[in-house]
PDB file of N, CA and C in Angstrom:
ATOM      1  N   UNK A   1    -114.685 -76.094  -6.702  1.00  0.00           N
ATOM      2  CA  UNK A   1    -115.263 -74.860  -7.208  1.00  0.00           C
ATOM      3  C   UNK A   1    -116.099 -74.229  -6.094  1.00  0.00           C
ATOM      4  N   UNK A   2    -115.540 -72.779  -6.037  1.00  0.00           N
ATOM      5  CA  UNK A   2    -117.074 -72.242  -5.105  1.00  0.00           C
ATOM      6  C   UNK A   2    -118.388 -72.141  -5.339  1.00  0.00           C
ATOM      7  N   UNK A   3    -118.993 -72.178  -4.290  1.00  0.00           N
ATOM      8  CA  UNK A   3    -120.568 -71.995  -4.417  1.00  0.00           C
ATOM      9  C   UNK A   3    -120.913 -71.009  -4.833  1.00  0.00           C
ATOM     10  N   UNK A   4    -119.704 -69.399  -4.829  1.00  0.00           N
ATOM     11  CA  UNK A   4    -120.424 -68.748  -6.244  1.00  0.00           C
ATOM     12  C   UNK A   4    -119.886 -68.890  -7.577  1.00  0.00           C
ATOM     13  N   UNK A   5    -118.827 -69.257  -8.041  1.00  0.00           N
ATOM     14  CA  UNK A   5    -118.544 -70.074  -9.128  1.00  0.00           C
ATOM     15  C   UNK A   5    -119.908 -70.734  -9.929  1.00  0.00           C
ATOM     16  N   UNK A   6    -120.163 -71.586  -8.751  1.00  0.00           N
ATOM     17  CA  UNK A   6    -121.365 -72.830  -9.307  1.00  0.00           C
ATOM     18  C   UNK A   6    -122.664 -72.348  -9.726  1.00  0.00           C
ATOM     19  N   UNK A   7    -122.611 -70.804  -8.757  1.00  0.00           N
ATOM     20  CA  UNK A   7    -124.007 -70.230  -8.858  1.00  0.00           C
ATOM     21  C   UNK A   7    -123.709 -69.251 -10.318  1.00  0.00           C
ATOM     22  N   UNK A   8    -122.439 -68.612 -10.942  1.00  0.00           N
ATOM     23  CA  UNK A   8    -122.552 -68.098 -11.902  1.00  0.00           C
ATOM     24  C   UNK A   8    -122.672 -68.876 -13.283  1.00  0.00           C
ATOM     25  N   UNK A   9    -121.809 -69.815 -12.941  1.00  0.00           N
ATOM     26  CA  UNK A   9    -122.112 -71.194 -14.000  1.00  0.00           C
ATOM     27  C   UNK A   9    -123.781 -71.488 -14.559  1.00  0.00           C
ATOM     28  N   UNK A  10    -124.549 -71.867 -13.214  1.00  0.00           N
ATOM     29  CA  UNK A  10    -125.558 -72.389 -13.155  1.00  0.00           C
ATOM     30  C   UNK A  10    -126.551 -70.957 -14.104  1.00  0.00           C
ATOM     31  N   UNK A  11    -126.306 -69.799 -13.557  1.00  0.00           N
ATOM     32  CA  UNK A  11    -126.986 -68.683 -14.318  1.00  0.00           C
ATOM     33  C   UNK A  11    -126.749 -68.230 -15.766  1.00  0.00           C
ATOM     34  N   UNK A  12    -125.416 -69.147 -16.054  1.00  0.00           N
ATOM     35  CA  UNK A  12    -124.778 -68.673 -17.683  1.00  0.00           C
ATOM     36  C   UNK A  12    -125.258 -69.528 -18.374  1.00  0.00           C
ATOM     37  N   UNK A  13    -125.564 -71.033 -17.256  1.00  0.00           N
ATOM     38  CA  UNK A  13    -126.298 -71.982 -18.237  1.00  0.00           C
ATOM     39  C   UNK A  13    -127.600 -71.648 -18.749  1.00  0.00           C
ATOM     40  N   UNK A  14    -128.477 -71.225 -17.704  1.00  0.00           N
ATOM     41  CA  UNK A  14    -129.813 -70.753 -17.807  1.00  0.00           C
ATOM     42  C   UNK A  14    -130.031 -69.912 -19.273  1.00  0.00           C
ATOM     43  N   UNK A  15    -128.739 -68.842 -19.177  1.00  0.00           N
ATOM     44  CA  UNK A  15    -129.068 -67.398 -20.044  1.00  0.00           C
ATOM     45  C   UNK A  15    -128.640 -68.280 -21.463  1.00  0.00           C
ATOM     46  N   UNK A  16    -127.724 -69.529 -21.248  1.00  0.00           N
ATOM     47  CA  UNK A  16    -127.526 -70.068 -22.828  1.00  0.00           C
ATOM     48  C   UNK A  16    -128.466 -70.378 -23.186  1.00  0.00           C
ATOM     49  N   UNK A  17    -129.061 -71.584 -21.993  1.00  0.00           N
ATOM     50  CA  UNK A  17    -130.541 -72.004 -22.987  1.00  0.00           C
ATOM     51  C   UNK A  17    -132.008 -71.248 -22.983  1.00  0.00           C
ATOM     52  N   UNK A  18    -132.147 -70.004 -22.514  1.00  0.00           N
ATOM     53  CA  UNK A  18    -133.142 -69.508 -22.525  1.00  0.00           C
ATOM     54  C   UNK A  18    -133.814 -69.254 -24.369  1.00  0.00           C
ATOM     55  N   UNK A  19    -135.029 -69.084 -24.018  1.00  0.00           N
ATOM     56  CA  UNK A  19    -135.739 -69.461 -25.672  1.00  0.00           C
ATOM     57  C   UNK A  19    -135.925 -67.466 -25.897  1.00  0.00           C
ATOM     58  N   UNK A  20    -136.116 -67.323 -25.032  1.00  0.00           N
ATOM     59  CA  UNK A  20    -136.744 -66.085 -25.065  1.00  0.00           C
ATOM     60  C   UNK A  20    -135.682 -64.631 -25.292  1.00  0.00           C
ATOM     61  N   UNK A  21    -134.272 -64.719 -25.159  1.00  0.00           N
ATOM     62  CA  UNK A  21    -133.245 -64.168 -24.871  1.00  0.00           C
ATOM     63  C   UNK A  21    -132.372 -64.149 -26.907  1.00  0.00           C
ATOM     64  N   UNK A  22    -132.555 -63.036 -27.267  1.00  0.00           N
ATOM     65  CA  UNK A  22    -131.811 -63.103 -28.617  1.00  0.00           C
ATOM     66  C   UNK A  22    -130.002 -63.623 -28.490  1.00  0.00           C
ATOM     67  N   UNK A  23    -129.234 -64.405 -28.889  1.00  0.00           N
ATOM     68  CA  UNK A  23    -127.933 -64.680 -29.270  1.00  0.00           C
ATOM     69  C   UNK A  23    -127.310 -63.612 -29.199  1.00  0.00           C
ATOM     70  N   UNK A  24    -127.195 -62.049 -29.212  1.00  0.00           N
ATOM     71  CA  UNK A  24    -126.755 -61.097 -28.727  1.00  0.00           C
ATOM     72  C   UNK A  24    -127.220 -60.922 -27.579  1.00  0.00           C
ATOM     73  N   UNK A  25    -128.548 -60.986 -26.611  1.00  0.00           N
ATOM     74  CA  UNK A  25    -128.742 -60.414 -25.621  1.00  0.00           C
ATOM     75  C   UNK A  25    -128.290 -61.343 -24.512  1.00  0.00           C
ATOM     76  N   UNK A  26    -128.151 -62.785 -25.102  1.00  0.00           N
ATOM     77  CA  UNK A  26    -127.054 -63.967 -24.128  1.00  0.00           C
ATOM     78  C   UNK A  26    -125.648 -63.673 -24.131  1.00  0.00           C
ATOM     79  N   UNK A  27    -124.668 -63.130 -25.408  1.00  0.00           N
ATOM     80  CA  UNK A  27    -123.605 -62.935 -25.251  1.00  0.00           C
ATOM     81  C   UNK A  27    -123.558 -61.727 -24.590  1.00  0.00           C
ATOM     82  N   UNK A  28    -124.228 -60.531 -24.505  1.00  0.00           N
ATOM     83  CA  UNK A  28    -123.958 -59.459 -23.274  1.00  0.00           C
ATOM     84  C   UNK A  28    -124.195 -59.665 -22.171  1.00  0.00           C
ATOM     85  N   UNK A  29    -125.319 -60.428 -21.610  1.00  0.00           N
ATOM     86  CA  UNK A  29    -125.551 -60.971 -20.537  1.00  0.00           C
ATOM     87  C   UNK A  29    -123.838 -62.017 -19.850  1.00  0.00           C
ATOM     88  N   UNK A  30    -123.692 -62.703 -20.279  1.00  0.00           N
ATOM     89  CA  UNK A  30    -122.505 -63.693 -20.210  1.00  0.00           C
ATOM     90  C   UNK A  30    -121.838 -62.817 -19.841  1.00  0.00           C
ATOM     91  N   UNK A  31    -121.356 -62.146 -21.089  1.00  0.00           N
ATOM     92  CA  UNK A  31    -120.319 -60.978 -20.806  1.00  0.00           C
ATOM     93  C   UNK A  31    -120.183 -60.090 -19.631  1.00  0.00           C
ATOM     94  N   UNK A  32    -121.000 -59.630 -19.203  1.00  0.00           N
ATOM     95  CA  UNK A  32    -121.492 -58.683 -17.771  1.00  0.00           C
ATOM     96  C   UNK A  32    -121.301 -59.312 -17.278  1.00  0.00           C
ATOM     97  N   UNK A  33    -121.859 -60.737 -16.425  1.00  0.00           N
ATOM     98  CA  UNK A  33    -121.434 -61.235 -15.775  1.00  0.00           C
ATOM     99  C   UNK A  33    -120.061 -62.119 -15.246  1.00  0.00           C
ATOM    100  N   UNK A  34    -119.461 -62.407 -16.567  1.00  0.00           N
ATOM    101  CA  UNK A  34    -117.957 -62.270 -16.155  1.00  0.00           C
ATOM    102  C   UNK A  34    -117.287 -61.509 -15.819  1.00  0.00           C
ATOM    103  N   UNK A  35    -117.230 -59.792 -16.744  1.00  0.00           N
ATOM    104  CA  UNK A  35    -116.788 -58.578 -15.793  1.00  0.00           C
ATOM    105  C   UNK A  35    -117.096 -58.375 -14.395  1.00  0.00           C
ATOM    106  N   UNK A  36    -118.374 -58.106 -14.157  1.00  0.00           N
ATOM    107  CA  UNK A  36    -118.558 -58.125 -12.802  1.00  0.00           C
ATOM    108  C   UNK A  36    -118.297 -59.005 -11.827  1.00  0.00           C
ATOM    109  N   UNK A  37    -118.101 -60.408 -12.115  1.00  0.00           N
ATOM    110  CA  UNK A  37    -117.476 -61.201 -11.111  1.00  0.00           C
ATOM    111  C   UNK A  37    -115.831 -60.745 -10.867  1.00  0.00           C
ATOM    112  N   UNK A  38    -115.143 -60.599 -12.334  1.00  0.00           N
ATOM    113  CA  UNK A  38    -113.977 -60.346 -12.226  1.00  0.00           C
ATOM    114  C   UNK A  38    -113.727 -58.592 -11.434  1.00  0.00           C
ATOM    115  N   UNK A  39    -114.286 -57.792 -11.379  1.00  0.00           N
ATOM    116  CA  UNK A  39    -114.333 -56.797 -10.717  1.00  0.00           C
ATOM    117  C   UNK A  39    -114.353 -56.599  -9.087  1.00  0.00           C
ATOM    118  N   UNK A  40    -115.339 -57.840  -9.073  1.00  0.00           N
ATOM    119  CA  UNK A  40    -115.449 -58.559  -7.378  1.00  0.00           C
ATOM    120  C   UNK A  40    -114.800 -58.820  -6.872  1.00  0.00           C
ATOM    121  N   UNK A  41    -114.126 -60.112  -7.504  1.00  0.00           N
ATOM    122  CA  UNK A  41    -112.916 -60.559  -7.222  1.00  0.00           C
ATOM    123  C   UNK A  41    -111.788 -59.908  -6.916  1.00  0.00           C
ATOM    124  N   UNK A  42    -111.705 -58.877  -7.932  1.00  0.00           N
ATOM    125  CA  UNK A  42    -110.200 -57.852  -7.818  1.00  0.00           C
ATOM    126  C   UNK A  42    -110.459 -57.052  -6.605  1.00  0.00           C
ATOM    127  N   UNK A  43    -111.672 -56.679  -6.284  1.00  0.00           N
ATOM    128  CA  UNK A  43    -112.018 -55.807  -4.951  1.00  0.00           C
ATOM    129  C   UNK A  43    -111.618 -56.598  -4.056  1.00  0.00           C
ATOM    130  N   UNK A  44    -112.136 -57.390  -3.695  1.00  0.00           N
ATOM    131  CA  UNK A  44    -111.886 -58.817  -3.021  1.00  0.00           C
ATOM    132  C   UNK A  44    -110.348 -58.721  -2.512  1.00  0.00           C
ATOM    133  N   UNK A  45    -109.684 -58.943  -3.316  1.00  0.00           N
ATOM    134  CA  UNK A  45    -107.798 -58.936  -3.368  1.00  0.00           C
ATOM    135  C   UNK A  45    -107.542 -57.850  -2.947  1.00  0.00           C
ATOM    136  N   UNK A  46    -107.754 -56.845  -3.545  1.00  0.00           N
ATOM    137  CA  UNK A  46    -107.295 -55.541  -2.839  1.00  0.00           C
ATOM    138  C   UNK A  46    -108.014 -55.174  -1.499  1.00  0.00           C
ATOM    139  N   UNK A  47    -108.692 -55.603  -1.166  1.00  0.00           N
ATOM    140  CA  UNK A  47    -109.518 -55.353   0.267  1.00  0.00           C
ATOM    141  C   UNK A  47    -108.400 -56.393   1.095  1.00  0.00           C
ATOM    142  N   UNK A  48    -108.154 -57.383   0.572  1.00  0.00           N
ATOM    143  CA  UNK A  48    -106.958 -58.710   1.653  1.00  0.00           C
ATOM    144  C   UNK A  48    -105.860 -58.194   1.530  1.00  0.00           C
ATOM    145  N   UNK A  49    -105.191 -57.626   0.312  1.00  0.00           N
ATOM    146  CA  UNK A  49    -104.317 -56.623   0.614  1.00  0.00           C
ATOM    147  C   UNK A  49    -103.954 -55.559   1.662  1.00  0.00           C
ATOM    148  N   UNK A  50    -104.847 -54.866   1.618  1.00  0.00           N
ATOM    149  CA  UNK A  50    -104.814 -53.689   2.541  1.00  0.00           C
ATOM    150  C   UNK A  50    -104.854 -53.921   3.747  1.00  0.00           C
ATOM    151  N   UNK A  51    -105.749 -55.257   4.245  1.00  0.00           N
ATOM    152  CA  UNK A  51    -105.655 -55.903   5.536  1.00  0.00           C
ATOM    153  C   UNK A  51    -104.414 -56.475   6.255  1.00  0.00           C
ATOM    154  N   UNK A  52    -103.633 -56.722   5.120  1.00  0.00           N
ATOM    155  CA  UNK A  52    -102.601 -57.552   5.535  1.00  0.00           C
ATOM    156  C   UNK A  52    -101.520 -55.870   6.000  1.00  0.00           C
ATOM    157  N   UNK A  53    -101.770 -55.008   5.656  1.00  0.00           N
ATOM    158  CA  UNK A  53    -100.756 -53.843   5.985  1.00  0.00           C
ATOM    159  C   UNK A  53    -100.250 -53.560   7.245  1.00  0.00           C
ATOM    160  N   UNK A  54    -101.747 -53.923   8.551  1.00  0.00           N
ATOM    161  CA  UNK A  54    -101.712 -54.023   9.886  1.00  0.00           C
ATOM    162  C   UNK A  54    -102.736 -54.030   9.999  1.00  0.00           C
ATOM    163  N   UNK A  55    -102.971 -54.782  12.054  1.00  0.00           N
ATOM    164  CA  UNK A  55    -103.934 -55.329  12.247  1.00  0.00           C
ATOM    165  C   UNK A  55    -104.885 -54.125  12.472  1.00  0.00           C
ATOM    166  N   UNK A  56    -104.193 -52.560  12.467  1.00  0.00           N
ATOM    167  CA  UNK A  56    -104.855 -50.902  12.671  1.00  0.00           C
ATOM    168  C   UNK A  56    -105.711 -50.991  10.868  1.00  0.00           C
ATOM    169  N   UNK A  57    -105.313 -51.318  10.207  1.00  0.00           N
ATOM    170  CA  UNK A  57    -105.828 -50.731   8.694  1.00  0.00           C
ATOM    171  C   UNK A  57    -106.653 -52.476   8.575  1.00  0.00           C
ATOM    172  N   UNK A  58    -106.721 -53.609   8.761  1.00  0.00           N
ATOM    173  CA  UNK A  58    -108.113 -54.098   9.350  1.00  0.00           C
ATOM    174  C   UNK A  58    -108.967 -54.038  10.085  1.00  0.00           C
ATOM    175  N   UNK A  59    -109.035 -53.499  11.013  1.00  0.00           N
ATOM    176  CA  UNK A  59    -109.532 -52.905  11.632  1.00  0.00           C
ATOM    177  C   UNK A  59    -110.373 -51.995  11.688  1.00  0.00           C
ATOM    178  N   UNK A  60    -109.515 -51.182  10.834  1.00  0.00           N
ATOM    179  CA  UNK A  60    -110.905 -49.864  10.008  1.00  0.00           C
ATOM    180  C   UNK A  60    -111.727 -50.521   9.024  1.00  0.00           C
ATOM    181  N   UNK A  61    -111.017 -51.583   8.191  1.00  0.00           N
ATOM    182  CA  UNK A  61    -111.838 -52.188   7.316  1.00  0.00           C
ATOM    183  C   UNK A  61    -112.965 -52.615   7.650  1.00  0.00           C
ATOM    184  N   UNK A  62    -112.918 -53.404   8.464  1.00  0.00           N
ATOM    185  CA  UNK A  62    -113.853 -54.054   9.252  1.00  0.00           C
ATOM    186  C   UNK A  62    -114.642 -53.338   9.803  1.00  0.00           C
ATOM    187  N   UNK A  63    -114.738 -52.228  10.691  1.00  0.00           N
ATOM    188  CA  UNK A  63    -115.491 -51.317  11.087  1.00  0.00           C
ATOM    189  C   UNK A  63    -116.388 -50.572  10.438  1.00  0.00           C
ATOM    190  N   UNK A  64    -115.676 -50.631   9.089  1.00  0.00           N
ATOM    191  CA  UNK A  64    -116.602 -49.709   7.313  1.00  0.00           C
ATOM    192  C   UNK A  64    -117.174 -51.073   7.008  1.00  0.00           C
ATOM    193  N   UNK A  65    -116.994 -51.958   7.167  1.00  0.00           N
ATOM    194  CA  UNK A  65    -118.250 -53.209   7.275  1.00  0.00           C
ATOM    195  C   UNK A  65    -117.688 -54.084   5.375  1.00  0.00           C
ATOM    196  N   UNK A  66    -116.165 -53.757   5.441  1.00  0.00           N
ATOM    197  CA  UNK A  66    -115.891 -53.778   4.153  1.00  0.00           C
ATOM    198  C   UNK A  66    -114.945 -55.791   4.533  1.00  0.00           C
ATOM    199  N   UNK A  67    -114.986 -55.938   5.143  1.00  0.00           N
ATOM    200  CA  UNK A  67    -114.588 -57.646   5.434  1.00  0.00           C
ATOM    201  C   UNK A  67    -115.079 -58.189   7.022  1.00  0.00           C
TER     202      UNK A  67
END
Protein backbone atom coordinates (compact mmCIF):
# COMPACT_ATOMS: atom_id res chain seq x y z
CA UNK A 1 0.00 0.00 0.00
CA UNK A 2 1.19 3.59 -0.53
CA UNK A 3 2.18 5.97 1.93
CA UNK A 4 -0.73 7.99 0.75
CA UNK A 5 -3.13 5.19 0.82
CA UNK A 6 -1.91 4.64 4.54
CA UNK A 7 -2.12 8.31 5.20
CA UNK A 8 -5.90 8.41 3.92
CA UNK A 9 -6.73 5.25 5.80
CA UNK A 10 -5.07 6.52 8.90
CA UNK A 11 -7.34 9.97 8.54
CA UNK A 12 -10.72 7.90 7.83
CA UNK A 13 -9.80 6.08 10.90
CA UNK A 14 -9.41 9.18 12.96
CA UNK A 15 -12.81 10.84 11.38
CA UNK A 16 -14.57 7.21 12.37
CA UNK A 17 -13.61 7.42 15.82
CA UNK A 18 -13.79 10.98 16.50
CA UNK A 19 -16.36 11.80 19.56
CA UNK A 20 -16.93 15.15 18.47
CA UNK A 21 -17.92 14.65 14.63
CA UNK A 22 -21.94 13.77 14.12
CA UNK A 23 -22.45 10.13 12.01
CA UNK A 24 -23.44 12.36 9.09
CA UNK A 25 -20.58 14.77 9.35
CA UNK A 26 -18.10 11.38 9.32
CA UNK A 27 -19.96 9.91 6.38
CA UNK A 28 -19.39 13.28 4.29
CA UNK A 29 -16.11 13.67 5.46
CA UNK A 30 -15.19 9.86 4.29
CA UNK A 31 -17.03 10.56 1.35
CA UNK A 32 -14.94 13.74 0.17
CA UNK A 33 -12.16 12.19 0.78
CA UNK A 34 -12.57 9.27 -1.37
CA UNK A 35 -13.76 11.55 -4.28
CA UNK A 36 -10.96 13.63 -4.04
CA UNK A 37 -8.40 11.00 -3.89
CA UNK A 38 -10.19 9.37 -6.78
CA UNK A 39 -10.08 12.69 -8.76
CA UNK A 40 -6.21 12.76 -8.03
CA UNK A 41 -5.64 9.76 -9.11
CA UNK A 42 -7.55 10.15 -12.46
CA UNK A 43 -5.44 13.47 -12.95
CA UNK A 44 -2.56 11.50 -12.14
CA UNK A 45 -3.36 8.95 -15.25
CA UNK A 46 -4.21 11.42 -17.54
CA UNK A 47 -1.14 13.59 -16.83
CA UNK A 48 1.06 9.81 -17.63
CA UNK A 49 -1.01 9.65 -20.48
CA UNK A 50 -0.27 12.68 -22.17
CA UNK A 51 3.42 12.15 -21.33
CA UNK A 52 3.64 9.09 -22.94
CA UNK A 53 2.44 11.00 -26.44
CA UNK A 54 6.21 12.34 -26.82
CA UNK A 55 9.15 13.17 -25.12
CA UNK A 56 8.01 17.25 -26.76
CA UNK A 57 4.41 17.01 -24.80
CA UNK A 58 6.56 15.88 -21.47
CA UNK A 59 8.40 18.17 -21.66
CA UNK A 60 5.95 20.95 -21.58
CA UNK A 61 4.46 19.06 -18.80
CA UNK A 62 7.19 19.23 -16.86
CA UNK A 63 8.07 22.75 -17.51
CA UNK A 64 4.14 23.76 -16.23
CA UNK A 65 5.62 21.99 -13.13
CA UNK A 66 2.66 19.44 -13.75
CA UNK A 67 5.12 15.97 -13.24
Amino acid sequence: MSNTLKHIEKIKERIKESKELSDEEKSNAVEHIQEWYAEDKAWGAFIGELAKISPKVEAILVELGLI
